[in-house]
PDB file of N, CA and C in Angstrom:
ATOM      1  N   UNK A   1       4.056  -8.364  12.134  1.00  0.00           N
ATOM      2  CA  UNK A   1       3.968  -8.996  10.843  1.00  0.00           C
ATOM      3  C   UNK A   1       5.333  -9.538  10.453  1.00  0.00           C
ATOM      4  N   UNK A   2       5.489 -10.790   9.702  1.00  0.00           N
ATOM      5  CA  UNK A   2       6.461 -11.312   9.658  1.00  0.00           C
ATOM      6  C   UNK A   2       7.023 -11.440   7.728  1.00  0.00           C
ATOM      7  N   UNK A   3       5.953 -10.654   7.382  1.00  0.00           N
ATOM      8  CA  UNK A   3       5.875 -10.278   6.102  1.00  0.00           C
ATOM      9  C   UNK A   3       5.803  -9.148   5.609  1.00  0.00           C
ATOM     10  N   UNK A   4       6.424  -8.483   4.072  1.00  0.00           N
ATOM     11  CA  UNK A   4       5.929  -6.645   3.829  1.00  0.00           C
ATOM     12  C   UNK A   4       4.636  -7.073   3.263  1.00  0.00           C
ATOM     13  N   UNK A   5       3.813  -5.781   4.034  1.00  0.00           N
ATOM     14  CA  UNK A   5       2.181  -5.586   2.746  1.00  0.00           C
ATOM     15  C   UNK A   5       2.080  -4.568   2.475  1.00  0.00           C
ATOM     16  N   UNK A   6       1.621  -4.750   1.516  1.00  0.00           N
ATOM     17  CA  UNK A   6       1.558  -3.004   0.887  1.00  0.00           C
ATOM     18  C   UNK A   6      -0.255  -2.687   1.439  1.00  0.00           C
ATOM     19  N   UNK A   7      -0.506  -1.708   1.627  1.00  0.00           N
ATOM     20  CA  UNK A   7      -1.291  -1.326   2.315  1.00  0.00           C
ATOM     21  C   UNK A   7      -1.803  -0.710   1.284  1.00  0.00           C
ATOM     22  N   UNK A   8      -3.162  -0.087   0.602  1.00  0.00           N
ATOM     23  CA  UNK A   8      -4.199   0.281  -0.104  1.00  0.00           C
ATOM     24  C   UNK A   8      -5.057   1.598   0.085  1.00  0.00           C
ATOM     25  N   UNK A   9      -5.323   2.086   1.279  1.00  0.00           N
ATOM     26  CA  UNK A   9      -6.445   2.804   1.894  1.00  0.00           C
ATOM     27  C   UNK A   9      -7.095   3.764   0.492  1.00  0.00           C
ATOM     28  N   UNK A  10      -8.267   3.585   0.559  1.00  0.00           N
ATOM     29  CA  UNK A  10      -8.823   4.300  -0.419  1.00  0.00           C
ATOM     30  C   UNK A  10      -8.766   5.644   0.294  1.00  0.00           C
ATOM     31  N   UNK A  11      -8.719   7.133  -0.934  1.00  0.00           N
ATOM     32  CA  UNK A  11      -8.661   8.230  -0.292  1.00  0.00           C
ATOM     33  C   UNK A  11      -9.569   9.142   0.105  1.00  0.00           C
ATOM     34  N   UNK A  12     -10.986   8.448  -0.471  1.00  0.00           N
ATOM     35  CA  UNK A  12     -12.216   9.095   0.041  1.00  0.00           C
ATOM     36  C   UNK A  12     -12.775   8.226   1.289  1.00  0.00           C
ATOM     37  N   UNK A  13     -12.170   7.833   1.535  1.00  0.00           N
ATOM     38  CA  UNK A  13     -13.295   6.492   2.824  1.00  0.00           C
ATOM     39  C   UNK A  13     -13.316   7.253   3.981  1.00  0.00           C
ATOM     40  N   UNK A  14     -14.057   7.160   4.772  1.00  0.00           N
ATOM     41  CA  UNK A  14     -14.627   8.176   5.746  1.00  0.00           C
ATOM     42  C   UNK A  14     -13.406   7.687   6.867  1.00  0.00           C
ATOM     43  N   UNK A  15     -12.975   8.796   7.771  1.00  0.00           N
ATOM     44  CA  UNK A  15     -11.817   8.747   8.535  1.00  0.00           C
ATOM     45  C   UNK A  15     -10.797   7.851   8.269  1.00  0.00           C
ATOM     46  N   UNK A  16     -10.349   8.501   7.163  1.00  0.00           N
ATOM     47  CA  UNK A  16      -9.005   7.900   6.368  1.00  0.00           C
ATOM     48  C   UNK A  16      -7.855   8.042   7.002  1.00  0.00           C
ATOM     49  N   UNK A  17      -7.496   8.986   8.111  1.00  0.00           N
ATOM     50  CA  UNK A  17      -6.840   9.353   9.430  1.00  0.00           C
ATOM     51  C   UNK A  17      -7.387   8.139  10.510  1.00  0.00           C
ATOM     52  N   UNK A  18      -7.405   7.855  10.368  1.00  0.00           N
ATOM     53  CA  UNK A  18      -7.851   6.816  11.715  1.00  0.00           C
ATOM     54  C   UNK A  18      -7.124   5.552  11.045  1.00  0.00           C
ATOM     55  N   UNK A  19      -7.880   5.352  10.193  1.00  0.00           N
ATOM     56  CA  UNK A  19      -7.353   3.737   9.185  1.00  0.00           C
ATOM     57  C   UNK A  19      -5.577   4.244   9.176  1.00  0.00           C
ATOM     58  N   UNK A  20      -5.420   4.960   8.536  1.00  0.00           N
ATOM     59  CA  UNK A  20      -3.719   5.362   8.510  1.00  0.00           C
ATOM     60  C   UNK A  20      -2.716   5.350  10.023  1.00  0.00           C
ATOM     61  N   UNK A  21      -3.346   5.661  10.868  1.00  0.00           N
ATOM     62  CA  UNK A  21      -3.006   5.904  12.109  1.00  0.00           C
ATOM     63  C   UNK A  21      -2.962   3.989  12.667  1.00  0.00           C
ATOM     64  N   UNK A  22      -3.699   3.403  12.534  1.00  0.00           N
ATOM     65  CA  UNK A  22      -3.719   1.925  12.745  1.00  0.00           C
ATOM     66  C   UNK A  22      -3.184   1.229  12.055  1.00  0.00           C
ATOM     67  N   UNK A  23      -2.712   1.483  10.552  1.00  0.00           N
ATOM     68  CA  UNK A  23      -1.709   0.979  10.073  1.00  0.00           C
ATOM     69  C   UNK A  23      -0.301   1.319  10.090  1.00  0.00           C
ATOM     70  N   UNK A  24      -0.002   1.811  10.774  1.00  0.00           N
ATOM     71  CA  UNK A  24       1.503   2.613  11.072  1.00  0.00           C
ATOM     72  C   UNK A  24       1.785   1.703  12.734  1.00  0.00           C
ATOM     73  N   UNK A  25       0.749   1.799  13.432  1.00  0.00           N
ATOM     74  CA  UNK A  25       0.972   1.137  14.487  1.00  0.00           C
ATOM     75  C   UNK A  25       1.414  -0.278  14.388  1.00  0.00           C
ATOM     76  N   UNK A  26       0.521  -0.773  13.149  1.00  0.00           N
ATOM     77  CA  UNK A  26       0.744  -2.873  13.263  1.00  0.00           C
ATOM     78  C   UNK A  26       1.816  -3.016  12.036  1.00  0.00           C
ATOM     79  N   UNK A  27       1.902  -2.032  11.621  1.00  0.00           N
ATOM     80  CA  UNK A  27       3.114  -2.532  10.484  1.00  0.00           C
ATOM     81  C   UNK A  27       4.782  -2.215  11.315  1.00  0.00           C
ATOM     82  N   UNK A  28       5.476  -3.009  11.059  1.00  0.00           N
ATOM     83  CA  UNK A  28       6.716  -3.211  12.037  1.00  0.00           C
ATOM     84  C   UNK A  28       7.474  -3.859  10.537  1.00  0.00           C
ATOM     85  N   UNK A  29       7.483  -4.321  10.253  1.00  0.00           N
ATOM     86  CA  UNK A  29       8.036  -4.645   8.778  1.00  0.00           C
ATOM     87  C   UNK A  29       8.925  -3.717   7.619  1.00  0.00           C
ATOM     88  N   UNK A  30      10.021  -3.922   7.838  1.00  0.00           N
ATOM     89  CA  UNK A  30      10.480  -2.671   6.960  1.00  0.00           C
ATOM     90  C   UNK A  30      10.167  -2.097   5.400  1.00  0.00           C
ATOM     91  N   UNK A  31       9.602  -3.443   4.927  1.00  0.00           N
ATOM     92  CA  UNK A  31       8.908  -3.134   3.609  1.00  0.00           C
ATOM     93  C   UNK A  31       8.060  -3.293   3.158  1.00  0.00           C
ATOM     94  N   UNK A  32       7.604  -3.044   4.432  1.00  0.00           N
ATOM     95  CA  UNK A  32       6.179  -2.486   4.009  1.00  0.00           C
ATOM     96  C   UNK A  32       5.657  -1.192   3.632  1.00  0.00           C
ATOM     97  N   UNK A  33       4.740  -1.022   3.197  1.00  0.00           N
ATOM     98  CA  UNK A  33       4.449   0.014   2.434  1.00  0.00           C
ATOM     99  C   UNK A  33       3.037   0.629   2.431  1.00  0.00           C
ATOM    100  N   UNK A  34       2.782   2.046   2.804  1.00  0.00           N
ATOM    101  CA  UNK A  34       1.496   2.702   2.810  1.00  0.00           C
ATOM    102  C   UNK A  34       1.425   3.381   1.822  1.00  0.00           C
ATOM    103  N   UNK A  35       0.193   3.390   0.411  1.00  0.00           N
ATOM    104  CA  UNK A  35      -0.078   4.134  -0.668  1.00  0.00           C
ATOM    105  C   UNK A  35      -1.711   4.862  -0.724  1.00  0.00           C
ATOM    106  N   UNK A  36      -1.980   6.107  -0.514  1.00  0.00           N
ATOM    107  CA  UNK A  36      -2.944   6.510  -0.600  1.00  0.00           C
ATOM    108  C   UNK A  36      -3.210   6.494  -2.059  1.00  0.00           C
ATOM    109  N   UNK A  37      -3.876   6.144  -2.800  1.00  0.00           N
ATOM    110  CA  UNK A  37      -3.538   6.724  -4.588  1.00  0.00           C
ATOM    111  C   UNK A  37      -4.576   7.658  -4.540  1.00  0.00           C
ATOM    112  N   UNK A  38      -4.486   9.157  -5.155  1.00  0.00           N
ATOM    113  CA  UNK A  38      -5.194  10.173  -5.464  1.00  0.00           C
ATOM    114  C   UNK A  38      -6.731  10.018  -6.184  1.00  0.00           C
ATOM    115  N   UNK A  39      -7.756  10.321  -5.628  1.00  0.00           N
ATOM    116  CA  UNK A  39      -9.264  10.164  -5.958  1.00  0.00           C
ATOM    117  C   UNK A  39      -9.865   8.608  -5.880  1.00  0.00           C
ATOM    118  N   UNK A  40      -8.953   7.937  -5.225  1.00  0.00           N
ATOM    119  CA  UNK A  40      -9.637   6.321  -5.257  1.00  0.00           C
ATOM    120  C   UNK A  40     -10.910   6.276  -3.894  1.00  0.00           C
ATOM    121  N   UNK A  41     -11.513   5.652  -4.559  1.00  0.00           N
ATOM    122  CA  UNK A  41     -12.742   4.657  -4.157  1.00  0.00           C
ATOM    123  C   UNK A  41     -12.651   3.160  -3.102  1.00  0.00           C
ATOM    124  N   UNK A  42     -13.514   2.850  -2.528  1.00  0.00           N
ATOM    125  CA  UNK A  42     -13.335   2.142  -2.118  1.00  0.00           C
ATOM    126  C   UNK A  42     -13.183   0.691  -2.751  1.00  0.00           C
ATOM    127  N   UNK A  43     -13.498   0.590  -4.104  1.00  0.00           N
ATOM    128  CA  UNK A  43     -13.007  -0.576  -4.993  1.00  0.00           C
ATOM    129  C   UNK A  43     -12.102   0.338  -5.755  1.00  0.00           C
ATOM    130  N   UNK A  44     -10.563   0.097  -4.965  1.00  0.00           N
ATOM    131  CA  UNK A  44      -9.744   0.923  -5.692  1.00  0.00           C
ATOM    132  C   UNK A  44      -9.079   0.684  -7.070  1.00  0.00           C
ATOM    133  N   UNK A  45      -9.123  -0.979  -7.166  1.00  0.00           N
ATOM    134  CA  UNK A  45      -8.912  -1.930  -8.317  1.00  0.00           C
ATOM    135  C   UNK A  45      -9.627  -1.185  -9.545  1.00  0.00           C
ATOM    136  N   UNK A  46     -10.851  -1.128  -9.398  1.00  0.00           N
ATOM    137  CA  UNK A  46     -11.910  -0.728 -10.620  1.00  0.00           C
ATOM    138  C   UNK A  46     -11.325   1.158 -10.412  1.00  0.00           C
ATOM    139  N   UNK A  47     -11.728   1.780  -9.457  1.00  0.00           N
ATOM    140  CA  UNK A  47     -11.780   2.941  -9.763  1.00  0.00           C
ATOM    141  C   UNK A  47     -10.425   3.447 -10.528  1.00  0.00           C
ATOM    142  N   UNK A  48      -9.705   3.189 -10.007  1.00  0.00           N
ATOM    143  CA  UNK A  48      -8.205   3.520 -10.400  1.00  0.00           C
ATOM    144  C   UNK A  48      -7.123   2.543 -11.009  1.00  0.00           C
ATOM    145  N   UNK A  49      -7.518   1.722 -11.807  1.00  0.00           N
ATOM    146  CA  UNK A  49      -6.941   0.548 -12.381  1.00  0.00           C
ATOM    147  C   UNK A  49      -5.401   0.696 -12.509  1.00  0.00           C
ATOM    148  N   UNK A  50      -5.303   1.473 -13.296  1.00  0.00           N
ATOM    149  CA  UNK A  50      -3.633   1.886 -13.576  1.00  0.00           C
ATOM    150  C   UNK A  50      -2.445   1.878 -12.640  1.00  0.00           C
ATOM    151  N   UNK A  51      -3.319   3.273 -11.656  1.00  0.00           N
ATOM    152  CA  UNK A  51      -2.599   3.670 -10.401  1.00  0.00           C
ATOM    153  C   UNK A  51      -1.992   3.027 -10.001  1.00  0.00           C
ATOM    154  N   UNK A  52      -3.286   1.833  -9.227  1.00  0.00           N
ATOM    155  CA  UNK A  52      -2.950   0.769  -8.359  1.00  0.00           C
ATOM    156  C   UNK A  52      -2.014  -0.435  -9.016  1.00  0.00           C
ATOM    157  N   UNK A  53      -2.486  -0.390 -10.026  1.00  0.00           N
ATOM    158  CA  UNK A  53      -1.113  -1.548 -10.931  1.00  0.00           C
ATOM    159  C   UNK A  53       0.463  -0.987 -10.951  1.00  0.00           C
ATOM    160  N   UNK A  54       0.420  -0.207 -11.493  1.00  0.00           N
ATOM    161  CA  UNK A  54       1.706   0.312 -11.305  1.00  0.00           C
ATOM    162  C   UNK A  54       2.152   0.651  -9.326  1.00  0.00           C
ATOM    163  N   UNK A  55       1.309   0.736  -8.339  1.00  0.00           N
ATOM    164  CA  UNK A  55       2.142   0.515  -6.845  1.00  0.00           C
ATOM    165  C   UNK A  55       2.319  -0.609  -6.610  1.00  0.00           C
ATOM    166  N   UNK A  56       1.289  -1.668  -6.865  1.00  0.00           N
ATOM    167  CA  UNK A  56       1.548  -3.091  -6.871  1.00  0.00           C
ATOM    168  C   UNK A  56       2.978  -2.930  -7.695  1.00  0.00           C
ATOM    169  N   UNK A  57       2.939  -2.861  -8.663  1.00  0.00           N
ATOM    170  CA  UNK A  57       4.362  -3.643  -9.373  1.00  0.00           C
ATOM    171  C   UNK A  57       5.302  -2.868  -8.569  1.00  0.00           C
ATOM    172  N   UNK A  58       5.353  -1.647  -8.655  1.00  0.00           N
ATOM    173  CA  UNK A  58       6.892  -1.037  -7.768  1.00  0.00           C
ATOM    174  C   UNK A  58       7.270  -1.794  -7.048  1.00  0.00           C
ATOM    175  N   UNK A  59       5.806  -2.141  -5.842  1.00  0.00           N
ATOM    176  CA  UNK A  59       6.037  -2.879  -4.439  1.00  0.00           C
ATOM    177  C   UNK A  59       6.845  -3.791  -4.688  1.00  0.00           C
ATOM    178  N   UNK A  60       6.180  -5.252  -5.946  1.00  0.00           N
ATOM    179  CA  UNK A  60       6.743  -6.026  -5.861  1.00  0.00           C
ATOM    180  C   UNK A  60       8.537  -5.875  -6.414  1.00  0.00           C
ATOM    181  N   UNK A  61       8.685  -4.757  -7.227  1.00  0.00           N
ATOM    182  CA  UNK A  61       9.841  -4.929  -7.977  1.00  0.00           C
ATOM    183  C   UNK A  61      10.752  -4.391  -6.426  1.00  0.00           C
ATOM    184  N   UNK A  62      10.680  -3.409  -6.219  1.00  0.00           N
ATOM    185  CA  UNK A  62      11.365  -3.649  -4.537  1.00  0.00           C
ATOM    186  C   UNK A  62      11.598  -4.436  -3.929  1.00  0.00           C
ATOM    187  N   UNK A  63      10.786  -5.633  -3.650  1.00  0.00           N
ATOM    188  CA  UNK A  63      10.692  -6.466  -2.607  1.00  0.00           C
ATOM    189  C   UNK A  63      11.958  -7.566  -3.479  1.00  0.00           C
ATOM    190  N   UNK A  64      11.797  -7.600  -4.955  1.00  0.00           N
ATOM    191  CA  UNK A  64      12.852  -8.303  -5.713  1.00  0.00           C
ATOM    192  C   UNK A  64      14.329  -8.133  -5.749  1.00  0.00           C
ATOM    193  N   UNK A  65      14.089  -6.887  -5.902  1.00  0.00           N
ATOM    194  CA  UNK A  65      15.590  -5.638  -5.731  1.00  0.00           C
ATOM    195  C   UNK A  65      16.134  -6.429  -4.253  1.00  0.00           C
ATOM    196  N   UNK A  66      15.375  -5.613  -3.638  1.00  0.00           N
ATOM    197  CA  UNK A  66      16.130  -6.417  -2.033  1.00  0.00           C
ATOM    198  C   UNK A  66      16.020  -7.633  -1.918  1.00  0.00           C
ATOM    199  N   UNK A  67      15.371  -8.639  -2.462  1.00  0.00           N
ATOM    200  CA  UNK A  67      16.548  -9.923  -1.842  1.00  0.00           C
ATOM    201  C   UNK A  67      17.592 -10.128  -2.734  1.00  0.00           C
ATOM    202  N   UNK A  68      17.155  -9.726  -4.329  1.00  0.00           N
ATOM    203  CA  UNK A  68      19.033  -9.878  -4.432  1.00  0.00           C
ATOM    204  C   UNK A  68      19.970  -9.619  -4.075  1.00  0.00           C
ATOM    205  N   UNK A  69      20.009  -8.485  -3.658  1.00  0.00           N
ATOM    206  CA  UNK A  69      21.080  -7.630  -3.274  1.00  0.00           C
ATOM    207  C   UNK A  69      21.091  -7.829  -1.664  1.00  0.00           C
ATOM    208  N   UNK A  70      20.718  -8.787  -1.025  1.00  0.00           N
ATOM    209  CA  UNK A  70      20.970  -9.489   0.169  1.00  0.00           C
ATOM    210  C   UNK A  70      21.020 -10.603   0.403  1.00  0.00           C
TER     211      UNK A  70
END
């Protein structure tokens, strides 16, 4: 990948170890980012609205942080 993604995996989805295990392999990107958020669903948007807003923004405020400061 020639880009960071923040990665999502809902934490009930059936072999959530497997999905995690395949994203560790294709992500090569240093900022990228894996977030399980606690009791999410597979529409993690709706189930967990907040959560997921606030890792989105971190992500992006990181990704801001570092190019200024490079």
């Amino acid at each position: 990948m020639r880009c960071p993604v923040l990665f999502l995996p809902a934490e009930t989805e059936p072999k959530l170890d497997v999905k995690l295990s395949l994203i560790q392999k294709v992500t090569r990107h240093p900022q990228s980012k894996t977030v399980v958020i606690p009791s999410s669903k597979q529409l993690i948007p709706i189930d967990t609205p907040i959560a997921t807003s606030m890792e989105i923004l971190a992500f992006l405020k990181g990704l801001v942080l570092d190019s200024t400061s490079g």
